[in-house]
Each structure stands twice: as C-alpha cells, then as structure tokens.
C-alpha atoms as a PDB file:
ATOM      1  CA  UNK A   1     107.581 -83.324 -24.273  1.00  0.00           C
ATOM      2  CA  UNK A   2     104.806 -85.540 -25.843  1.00  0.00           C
ATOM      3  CA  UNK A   3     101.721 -86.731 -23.535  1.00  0.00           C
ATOM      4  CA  UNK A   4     101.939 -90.729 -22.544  1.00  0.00           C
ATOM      5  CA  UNK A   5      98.966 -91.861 -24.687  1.00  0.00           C
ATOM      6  CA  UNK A   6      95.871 -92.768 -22.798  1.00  0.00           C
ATOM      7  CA  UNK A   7      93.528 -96.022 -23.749  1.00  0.00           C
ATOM      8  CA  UNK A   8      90.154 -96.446 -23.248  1.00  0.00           C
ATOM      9  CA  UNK A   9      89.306 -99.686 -21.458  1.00  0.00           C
ATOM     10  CA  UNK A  10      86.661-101.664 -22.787  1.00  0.00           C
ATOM     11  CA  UNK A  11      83.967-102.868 -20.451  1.00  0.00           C
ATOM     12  CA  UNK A  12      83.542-106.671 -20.621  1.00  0.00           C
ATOM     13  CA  UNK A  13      79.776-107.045 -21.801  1.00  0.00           C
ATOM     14  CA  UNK A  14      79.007-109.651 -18.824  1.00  0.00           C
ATOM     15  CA  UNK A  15      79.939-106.780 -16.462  1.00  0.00           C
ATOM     16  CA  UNK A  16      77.326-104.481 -18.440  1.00  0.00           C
ATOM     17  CA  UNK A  17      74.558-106.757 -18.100  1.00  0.00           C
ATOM     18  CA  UNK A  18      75.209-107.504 -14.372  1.00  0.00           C
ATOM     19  CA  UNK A  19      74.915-103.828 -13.599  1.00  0.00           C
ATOM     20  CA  UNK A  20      71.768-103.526 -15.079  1.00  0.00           C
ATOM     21  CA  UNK A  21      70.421-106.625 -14.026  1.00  0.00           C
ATOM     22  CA  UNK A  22      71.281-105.186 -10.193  1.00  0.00           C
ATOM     23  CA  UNK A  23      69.193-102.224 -10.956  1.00  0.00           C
ATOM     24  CA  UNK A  24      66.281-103.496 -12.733  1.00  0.00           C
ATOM     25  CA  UNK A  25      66.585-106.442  -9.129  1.00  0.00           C
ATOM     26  CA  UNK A  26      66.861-102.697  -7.064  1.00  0.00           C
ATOM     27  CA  UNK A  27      63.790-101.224  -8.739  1.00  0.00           C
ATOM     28  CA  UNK A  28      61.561-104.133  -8.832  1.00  0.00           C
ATOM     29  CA  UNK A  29      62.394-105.506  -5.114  1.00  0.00           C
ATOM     30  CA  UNK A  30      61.997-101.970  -3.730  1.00  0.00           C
ATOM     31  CA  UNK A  31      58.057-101.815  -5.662  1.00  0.00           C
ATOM     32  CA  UNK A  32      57.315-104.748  -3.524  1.00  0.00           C
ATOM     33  CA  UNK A  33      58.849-103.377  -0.627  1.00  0.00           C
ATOM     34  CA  UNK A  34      56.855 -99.661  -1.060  1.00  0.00           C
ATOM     35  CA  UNK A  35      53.544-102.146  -0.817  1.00  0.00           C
ATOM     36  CA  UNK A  36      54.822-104.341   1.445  1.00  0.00           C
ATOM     37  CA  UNK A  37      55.859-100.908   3.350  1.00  0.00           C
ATOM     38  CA  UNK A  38      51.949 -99.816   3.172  1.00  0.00           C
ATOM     39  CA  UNK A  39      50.309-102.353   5.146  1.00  0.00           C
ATOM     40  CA  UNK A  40      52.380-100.449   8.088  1.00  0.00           C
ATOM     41  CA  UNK A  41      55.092-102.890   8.650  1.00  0.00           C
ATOM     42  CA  UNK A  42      58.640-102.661   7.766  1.00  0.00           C
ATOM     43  CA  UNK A  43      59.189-105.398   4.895  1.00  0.00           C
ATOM     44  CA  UNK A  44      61.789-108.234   5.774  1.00  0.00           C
ATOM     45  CA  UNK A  45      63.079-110.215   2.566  1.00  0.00           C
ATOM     46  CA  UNK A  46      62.772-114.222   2.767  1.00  0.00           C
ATOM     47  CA  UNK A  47      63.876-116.855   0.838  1.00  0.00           C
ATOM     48  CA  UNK A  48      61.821-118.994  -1.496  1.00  0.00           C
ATOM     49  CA  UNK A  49      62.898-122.033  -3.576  1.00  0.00           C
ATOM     50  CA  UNK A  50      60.699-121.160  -6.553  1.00  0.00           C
ATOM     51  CA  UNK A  51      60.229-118.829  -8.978  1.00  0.00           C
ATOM     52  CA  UNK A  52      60.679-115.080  -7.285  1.00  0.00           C
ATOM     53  CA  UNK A  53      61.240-113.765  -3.861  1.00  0.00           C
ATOM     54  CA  UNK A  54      59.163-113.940  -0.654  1.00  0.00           C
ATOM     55  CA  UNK A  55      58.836-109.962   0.913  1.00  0.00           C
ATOM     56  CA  UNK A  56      57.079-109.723   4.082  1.00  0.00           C
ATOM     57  CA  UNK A  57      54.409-107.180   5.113  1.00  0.00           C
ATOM     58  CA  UNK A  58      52.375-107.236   8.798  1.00  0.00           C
ATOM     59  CA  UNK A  59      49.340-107.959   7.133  1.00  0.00           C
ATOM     60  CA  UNK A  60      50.610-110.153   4.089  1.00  0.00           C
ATOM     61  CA  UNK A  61      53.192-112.151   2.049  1.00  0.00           C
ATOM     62  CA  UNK A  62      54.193-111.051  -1.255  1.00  0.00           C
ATOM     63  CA  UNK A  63      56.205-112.163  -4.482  1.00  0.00           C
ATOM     64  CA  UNK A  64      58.343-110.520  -6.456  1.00  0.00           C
ATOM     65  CA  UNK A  65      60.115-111.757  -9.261  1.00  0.00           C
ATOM     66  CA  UNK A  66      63.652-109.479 -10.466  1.00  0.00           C
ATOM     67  CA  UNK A  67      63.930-111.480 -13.685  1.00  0.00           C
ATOM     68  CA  UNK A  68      60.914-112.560 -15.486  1.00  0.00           C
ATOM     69  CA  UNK A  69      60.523-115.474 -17.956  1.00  0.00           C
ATOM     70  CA  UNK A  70      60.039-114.837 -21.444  1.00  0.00           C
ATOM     71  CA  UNK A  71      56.517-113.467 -21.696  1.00  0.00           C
ATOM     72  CA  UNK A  72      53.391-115.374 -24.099  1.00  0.00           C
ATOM     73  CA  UNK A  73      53.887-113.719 -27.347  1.00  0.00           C
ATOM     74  CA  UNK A  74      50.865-114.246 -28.488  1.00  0.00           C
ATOM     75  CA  UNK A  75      47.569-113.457 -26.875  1.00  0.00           C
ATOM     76  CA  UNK A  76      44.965-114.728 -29.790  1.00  0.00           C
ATOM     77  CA  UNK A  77      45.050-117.720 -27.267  1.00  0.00           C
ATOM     78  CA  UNK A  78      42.252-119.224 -25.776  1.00  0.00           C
ATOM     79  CA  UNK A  79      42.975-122.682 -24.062  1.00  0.00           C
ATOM     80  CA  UNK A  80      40.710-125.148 -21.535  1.00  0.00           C
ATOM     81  CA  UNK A  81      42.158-125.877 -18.463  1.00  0.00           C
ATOM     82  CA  UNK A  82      41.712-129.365 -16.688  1.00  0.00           C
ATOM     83  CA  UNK A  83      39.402-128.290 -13.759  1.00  0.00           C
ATOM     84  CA  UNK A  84      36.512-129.768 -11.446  1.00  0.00           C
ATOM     85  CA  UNK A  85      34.080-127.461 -13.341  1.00  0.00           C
ATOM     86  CA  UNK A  86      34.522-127.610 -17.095  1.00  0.00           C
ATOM     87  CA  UNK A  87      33.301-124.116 -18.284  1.00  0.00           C
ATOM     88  CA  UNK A  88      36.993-122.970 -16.326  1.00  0.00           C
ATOM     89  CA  UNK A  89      39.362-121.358 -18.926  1.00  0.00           C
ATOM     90  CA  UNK A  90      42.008-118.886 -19.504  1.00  0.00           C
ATOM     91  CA  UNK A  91      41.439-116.708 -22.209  1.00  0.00           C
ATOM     92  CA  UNK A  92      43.190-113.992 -23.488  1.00  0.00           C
ATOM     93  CA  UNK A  93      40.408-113.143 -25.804  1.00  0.00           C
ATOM     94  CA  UNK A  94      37.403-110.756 -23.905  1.00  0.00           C
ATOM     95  CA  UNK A  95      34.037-112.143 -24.211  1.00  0.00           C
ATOM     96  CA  UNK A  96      31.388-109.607 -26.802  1.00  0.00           C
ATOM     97  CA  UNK A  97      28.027-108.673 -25.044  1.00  0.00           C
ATOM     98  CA  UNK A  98      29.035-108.872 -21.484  1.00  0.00           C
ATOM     99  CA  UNK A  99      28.715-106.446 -18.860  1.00  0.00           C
ATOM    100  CA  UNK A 100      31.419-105.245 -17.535  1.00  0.00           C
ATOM    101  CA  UNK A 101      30.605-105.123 -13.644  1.00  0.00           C
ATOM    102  CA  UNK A 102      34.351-104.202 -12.239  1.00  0.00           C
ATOM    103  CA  UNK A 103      37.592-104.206 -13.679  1.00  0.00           C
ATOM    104  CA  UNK A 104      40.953-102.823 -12.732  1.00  0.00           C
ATOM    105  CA  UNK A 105      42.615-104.515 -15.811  1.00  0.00           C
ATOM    106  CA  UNK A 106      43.984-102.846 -18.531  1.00  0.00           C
ATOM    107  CA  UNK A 107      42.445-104.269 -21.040  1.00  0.00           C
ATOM    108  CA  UNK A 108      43.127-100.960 -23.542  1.00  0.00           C
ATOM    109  CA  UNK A 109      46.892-102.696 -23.077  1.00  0.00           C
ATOM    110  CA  UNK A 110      47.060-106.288 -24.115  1.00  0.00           C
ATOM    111  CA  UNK A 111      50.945-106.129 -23.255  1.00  0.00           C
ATOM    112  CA  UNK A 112      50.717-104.620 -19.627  1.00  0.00           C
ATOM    113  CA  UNK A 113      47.371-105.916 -18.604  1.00  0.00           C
ATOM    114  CA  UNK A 114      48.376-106.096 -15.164  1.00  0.00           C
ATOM    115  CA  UNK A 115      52.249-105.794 -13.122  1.00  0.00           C
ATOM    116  CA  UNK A 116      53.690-109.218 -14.255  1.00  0.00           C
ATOM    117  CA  UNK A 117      56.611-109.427 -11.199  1.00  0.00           C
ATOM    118  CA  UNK A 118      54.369-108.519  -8.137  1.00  0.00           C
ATOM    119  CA  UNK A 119      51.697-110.388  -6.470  1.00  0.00           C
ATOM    120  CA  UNK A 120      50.191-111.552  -3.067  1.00  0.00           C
ATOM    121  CA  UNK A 121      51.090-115.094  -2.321  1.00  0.00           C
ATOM    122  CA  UNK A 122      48.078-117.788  -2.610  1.00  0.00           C
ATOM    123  CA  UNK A 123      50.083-120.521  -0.396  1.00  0.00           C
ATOM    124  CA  UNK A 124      49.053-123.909   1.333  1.00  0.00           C
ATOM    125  CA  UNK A 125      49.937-124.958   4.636  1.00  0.00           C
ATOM    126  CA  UNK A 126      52.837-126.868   3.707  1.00  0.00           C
ATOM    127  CA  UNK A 127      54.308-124.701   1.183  1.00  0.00           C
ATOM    128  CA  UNK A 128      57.202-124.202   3.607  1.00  0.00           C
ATOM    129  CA  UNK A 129      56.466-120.275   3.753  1.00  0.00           C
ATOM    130  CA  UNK A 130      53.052-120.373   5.608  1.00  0.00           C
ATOM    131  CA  UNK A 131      49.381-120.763   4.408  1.00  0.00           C
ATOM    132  CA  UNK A 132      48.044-117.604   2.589  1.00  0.00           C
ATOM    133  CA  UNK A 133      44.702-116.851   1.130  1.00  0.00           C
ATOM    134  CA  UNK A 134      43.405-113.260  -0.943  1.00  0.00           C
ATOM    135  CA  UNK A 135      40.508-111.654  -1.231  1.00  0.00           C
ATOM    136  CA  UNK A 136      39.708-108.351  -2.982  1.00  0.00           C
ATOM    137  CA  UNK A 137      36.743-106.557  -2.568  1.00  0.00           C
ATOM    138  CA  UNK A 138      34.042-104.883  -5.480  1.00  0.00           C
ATOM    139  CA  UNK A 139      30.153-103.505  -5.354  1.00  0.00           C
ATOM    140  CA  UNK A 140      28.356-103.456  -8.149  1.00  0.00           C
ATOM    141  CA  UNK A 141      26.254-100.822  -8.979  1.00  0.00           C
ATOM    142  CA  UNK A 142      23.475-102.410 -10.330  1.00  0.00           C
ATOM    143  CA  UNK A 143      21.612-106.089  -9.849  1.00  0.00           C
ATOM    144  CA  UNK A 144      23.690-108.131 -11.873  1.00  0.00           C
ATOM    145  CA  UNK A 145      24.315-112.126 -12.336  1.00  0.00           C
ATOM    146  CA  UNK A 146      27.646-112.660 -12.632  1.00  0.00           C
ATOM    147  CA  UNK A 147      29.084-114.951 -15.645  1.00  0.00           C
ATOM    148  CA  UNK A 148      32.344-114.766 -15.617  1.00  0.00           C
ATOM    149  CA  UNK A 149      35.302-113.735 -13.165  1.00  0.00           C
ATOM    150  CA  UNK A 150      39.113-112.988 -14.287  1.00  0.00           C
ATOM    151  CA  UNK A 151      41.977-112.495 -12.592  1.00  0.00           C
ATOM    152  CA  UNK A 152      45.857-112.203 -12.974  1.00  0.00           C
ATOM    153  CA  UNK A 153      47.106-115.029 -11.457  1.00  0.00           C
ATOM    154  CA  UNK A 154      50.310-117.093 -11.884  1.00  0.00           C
ATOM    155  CA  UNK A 155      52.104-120.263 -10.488  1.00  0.00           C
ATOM    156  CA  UNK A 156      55.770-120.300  -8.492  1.00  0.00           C
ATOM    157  CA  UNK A 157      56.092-123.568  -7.168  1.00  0.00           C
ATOM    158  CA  UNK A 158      54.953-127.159  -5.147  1.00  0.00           C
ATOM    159  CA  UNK A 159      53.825-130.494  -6.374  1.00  0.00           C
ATOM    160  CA  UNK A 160      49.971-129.119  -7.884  1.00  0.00           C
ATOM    161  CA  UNK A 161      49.800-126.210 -10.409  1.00  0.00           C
ATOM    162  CA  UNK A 162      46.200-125.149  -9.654  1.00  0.00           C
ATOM    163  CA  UNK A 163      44.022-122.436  -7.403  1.00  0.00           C
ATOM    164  CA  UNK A 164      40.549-122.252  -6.212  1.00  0.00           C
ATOM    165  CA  UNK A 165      38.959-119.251  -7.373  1.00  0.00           C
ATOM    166  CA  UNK A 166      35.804-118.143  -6.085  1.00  0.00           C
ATOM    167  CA  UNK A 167      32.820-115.898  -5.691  1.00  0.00           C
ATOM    168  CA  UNK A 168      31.809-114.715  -1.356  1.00  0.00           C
ATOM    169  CA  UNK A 169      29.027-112.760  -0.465  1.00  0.00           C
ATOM    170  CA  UNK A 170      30.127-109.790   2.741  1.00  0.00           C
ATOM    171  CA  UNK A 171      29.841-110.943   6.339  1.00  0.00           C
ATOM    172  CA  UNK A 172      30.168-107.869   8.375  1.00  0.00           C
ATOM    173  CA  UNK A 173      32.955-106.413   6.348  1.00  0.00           C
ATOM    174  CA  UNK A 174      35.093-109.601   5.874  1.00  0.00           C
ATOM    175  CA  UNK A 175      34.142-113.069   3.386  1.00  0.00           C
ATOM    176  CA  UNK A 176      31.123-114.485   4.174  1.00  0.00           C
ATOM    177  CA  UNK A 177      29.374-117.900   2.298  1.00  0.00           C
ATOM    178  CA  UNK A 178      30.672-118.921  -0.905  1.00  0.00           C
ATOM    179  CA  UNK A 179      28.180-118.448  -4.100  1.00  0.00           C
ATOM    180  CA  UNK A 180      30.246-120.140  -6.133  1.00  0.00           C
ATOM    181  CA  UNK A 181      34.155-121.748  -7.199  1.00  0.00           C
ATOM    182  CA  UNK A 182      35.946-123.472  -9.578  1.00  0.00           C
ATOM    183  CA  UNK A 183      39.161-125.203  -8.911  1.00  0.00           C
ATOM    184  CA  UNK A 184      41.911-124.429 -12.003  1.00  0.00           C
ATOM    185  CA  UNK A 185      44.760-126.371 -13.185  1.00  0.00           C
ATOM    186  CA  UNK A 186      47.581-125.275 -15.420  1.00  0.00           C
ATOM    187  CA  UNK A 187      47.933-121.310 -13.914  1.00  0.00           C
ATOM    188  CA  UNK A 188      50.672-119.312 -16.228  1.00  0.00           C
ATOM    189  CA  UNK A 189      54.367-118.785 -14.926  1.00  0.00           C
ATOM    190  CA  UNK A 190      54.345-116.587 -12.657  1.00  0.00           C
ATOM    191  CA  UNK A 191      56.222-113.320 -13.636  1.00  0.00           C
ATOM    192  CA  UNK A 192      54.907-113.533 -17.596  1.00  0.00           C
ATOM    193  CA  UNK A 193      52.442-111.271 -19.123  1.00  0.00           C
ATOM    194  CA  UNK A 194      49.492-111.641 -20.011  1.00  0.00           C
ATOM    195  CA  UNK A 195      47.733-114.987 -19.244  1.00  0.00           C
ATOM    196  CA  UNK A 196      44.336-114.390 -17.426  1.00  0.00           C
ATOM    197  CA  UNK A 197      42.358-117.270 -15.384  1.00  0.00           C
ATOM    198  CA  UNK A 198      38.921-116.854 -15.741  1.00  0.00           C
ATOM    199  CA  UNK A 199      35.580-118.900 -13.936  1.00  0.00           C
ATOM    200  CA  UNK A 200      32.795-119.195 -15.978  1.00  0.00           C
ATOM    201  CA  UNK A 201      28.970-119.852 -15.252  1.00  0.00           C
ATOM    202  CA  UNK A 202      26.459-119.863 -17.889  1.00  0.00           C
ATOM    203  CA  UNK A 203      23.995-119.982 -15.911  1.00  0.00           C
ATOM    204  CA  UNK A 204      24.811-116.797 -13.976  1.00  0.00           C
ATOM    205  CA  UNK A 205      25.282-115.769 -10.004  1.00  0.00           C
ATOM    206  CA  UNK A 206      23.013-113.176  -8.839  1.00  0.00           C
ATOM    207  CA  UNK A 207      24.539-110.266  -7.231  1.00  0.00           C
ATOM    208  CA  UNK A 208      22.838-107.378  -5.363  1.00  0.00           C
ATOM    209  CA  UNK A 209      23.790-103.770  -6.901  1.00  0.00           C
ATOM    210  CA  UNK A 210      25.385-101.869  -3.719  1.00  0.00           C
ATOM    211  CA  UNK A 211      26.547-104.687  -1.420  1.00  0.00           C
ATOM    212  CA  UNK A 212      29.702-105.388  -1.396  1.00  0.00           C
ATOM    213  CA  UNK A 213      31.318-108.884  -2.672  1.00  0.00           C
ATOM    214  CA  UNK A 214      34.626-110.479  -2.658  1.00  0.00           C
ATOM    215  CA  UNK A 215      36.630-112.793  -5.130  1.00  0.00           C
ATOM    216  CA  UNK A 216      38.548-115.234  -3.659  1.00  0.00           C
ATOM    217  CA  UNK A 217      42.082-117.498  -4.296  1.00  0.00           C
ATOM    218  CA  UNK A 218      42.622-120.203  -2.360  1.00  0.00           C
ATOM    219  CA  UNK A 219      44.298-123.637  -1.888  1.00  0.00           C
ATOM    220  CA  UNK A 220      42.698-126.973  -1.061  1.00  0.00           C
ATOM    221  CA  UNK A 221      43.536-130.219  -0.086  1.00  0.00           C
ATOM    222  CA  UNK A 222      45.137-131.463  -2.895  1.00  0.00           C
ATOM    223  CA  UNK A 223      47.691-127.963  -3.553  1.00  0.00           C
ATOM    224  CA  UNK A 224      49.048-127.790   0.068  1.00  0.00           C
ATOM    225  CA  UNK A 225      52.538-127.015  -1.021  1.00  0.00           C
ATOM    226  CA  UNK A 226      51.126-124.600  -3.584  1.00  0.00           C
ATOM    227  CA  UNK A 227      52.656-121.517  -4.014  1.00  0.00           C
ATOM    228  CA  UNK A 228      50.739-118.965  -6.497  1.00  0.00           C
ATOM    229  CA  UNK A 229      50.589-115.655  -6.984  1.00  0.00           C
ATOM    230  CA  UNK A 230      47.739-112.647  -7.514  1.00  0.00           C
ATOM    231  CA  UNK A 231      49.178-110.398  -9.557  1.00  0.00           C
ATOM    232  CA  UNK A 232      48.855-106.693  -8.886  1.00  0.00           C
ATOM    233  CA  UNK A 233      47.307-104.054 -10.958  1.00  0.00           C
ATOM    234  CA  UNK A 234      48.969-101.662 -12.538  1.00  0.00           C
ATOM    235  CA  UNK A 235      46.129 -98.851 -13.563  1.00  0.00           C
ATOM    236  CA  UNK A 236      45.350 -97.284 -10.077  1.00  0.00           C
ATOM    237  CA  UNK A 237      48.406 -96.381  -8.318  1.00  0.00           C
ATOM    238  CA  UNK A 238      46.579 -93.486  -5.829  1.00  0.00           C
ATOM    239  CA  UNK A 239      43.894 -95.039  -4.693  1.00  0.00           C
ATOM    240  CA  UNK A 240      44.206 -97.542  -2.222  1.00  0.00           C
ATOM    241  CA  UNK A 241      41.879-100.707  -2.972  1.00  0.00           C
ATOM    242  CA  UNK A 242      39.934-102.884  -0.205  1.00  0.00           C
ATOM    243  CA  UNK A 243      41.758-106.703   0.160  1.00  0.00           C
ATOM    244  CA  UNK A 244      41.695-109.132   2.956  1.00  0.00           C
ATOM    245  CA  UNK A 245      44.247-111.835   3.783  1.00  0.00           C
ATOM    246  CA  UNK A 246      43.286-115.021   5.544  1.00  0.00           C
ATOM    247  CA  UNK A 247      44.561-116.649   7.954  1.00  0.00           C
ATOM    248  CA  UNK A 248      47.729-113.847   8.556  1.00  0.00           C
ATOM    249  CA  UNK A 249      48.939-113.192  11.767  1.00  0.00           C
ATOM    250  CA  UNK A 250      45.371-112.935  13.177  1.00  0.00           C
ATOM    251  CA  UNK A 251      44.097-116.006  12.372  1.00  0.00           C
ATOM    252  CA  UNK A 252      40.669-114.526  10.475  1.00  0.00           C
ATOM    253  CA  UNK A 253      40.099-112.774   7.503  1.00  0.00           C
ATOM    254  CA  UNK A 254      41.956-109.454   8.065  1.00  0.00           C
ATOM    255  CA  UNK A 255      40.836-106.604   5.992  1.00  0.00           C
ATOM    256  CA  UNK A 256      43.389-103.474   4.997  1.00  0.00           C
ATOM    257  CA  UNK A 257      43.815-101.105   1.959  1.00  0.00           C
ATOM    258  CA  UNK A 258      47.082-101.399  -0.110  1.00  0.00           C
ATOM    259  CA  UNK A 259      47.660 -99.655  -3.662  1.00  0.00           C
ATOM    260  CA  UNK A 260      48.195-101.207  -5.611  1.00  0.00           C
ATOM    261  CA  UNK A 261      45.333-103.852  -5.318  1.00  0.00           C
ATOM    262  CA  UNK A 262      44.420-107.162  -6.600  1.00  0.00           C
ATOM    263  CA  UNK A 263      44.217-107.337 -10.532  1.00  0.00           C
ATOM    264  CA  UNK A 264      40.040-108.983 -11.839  1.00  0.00           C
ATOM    265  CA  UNK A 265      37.635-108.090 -13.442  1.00  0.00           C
ATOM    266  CA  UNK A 266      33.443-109.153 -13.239  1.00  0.00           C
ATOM    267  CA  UNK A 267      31.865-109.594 -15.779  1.00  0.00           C
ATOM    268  CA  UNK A 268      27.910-110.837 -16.635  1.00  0.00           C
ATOM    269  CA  UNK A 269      24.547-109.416 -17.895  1.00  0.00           C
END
C-alpha cells in the first residue's frame, strides 16, 4: 500500500516577520528591564504615547524602543542647531587637537557609537509620565578647561524638541552650581544611531584634575511636556558607572551605580 503524500505548508511571510519582531521586542525590553532590575527595584512596564516604552526602576525612568527608525546613513554630517548659545551643534565629525578628558563612546565604531533603543528619560513636569532629570558623573585626571561636551541624546515626544545640557561642579557627592549650559533644539529621533549633541565653549571651563564633575540634561520652562532620552553606552558592560537622577522618588538628586551608564564624552585642552 502506497504512503498518503505529505505537503509542506508554507509559512505566510507576515507570520515570519511577526515572530521575529516578538523576539527582537523580548530581547530589547528585557535589556531595559536587567538595568531597570539594577537600581534594586523590580521594573514595572508603563505606557507612553511617543516614540518607545516607559520601564520603571526605584531610582529612575527609562526608555526603550523595540523597533527603531531607520538610522542616519550618513555621519560626514555636521549641522547647527537653533539654540540660546550659538557655538551648540551636533556633529558627527570629532574635533582634531582636543583632549580627550572622558569618554565612554565608541568612537572606534561610527555605527554603534552608543545603544540606540535604551536611555534614561530627560522629562518635564507635564510630560504626563513625571519630571526626570540625569546626571552622570567623571574626574579628570589632570587641570583641564573644558571645550566641548557630547552626549547621546535623542527626542520621543511633547510640544518642544530641545534639552538643556550642562556642566555642575560636586556638592558633597551630588550636583552642585552650574559652570556652564546651553539649551539645544532639534535632538535626533530617539532610537537612531548615531547623532551626537554636543556644547561648545571656545573660551574654555576650567576644571580641577581629581574632583569630581557632573554633566547634566535637563528641561526648562519652555519643554515641560518634553520627553528625551540619554542614551546608554554600550562599551562598559561590567563596571557599574556613577549617575544621579533628580527629583525621583526622593525629591533631591539621588545618586546610584547602574551599568550600563550614561553615554558623553569631555573634551578640551
């Protein structure tokens, strides 16, 4: 007796690409989770209406976004952005004769720079999701005068696409008095690779080799729905970096360690 033939089924392609759209979602929500999971909280998912999702830590909210945009193809790109100060840009292009005071960015990789889908939330009050403020900490090693600050930085949503980025000196351990900040218009998408957003000052801001110092993103008064995002590095992933969150559930800056940190650079002479 002859066998009943047996046919293959073909798999629909839209069923193909929802399966691995569900695990590249799986993956990248449980990274966010794992550092959500290290500031010693269990991480609660929330809803945003912007680009990404809203993951909760005890000491911090976070982004993460499961599908990103299309990312800049090119990054011979170097473009002014509308700001109160105008020596801000964003540059993909590094800057010859500086010194490089701190950087966590992988610059050997113009493609990967930093993690494009993960970042701590830079949110005004009225963003509908709380107010949220970074700051990551560096110590330079030497006297230095800073010229120029970087970091990975993108927008998700509200009214203003801007950020204040800034320069603090250390009060006790925590943000002191500002040295100096620019307010930036026009951040990337947030989820692309690899815009940068970069304060500049010719002039130079003295720092103090060994003390410690902290860059800062922030709204103001005119990006109170704001949501942004500070990306996350992605060339350290053992040893836990130094950020602070402000206000949080404390109402202060509140320092902790997470891995990975905050993706900048310093540069100067």
């Amino acid at each position: 007796m002859s066998r009943p033939k047996m046919f293959a089924k073909k798999m629909p392609a839209k069923k193909m690409f929802s399966k691995k759209f569900l695990i590249s979602t799986t993956v990248m929500l449980a990274s966010a989770w794992s550092i959500a999971g290290a500031q010693n909280a269990s991480a609660v998912k929330g809803n945003v209406k912007g680009n990404g999702t809203i993951v909760w830590g005890k000491h911090a909210a976070m982004t993460v976004v499961t599908e990103a945009p299309a990312s800049i193809a090119s990054r011979a790109i170097t473009k002014t952005i509308p700001s109160t100060n105008s020596s801000d840009t964003k540059t993909n292009t590094p800057d010859s004769g500086l010194v490089k005071i701190f950087s966590n960015l992988a610059s050997e990789y113009p493609n990967g720079e930093f993690w494009c889908c993960t970042g701590y939330n830079i949110m005004g009050p009225s963003s509908g999701v709380g107010e949220q403020w970074m700051a990551a900490a560096f110590t330079p090693y030497a006297n230095r005068n800073v010229t120029k600050i970087t970091v990975a930085a993108g927008f998700s949503q509200g009214t203003v696409n801007g950020v204040v980025l800034g320069l603090k000196d250390d009060n006790n351990g925590i943000p002191g008095k500002w040295l100096k900040s620019w307010t930036i218009y026009g951040l990337p998408r947030f989820g692309t690779c690899c815009a940068l957003v970069t304060g500049s000052d010719t002039a130079g801001i003295p720092i103090t080799g060994g003390q410690q110092y902290w860059v800062i993103l922030k709204t103001d008064a005119n990006q109170l729905d704001t949501v942004d995002a500070w990306n996350v590095d992605d060339t350290d992933q053992v040893y836990p970096r130094k950020i602070a969150v402000f206000p949080g559930a404390h109402n202060a800056w509140y320092v902790f360690r997470a891995t990975p940190g905050l993706a900048f650079s310093i540069e100067g002479n």
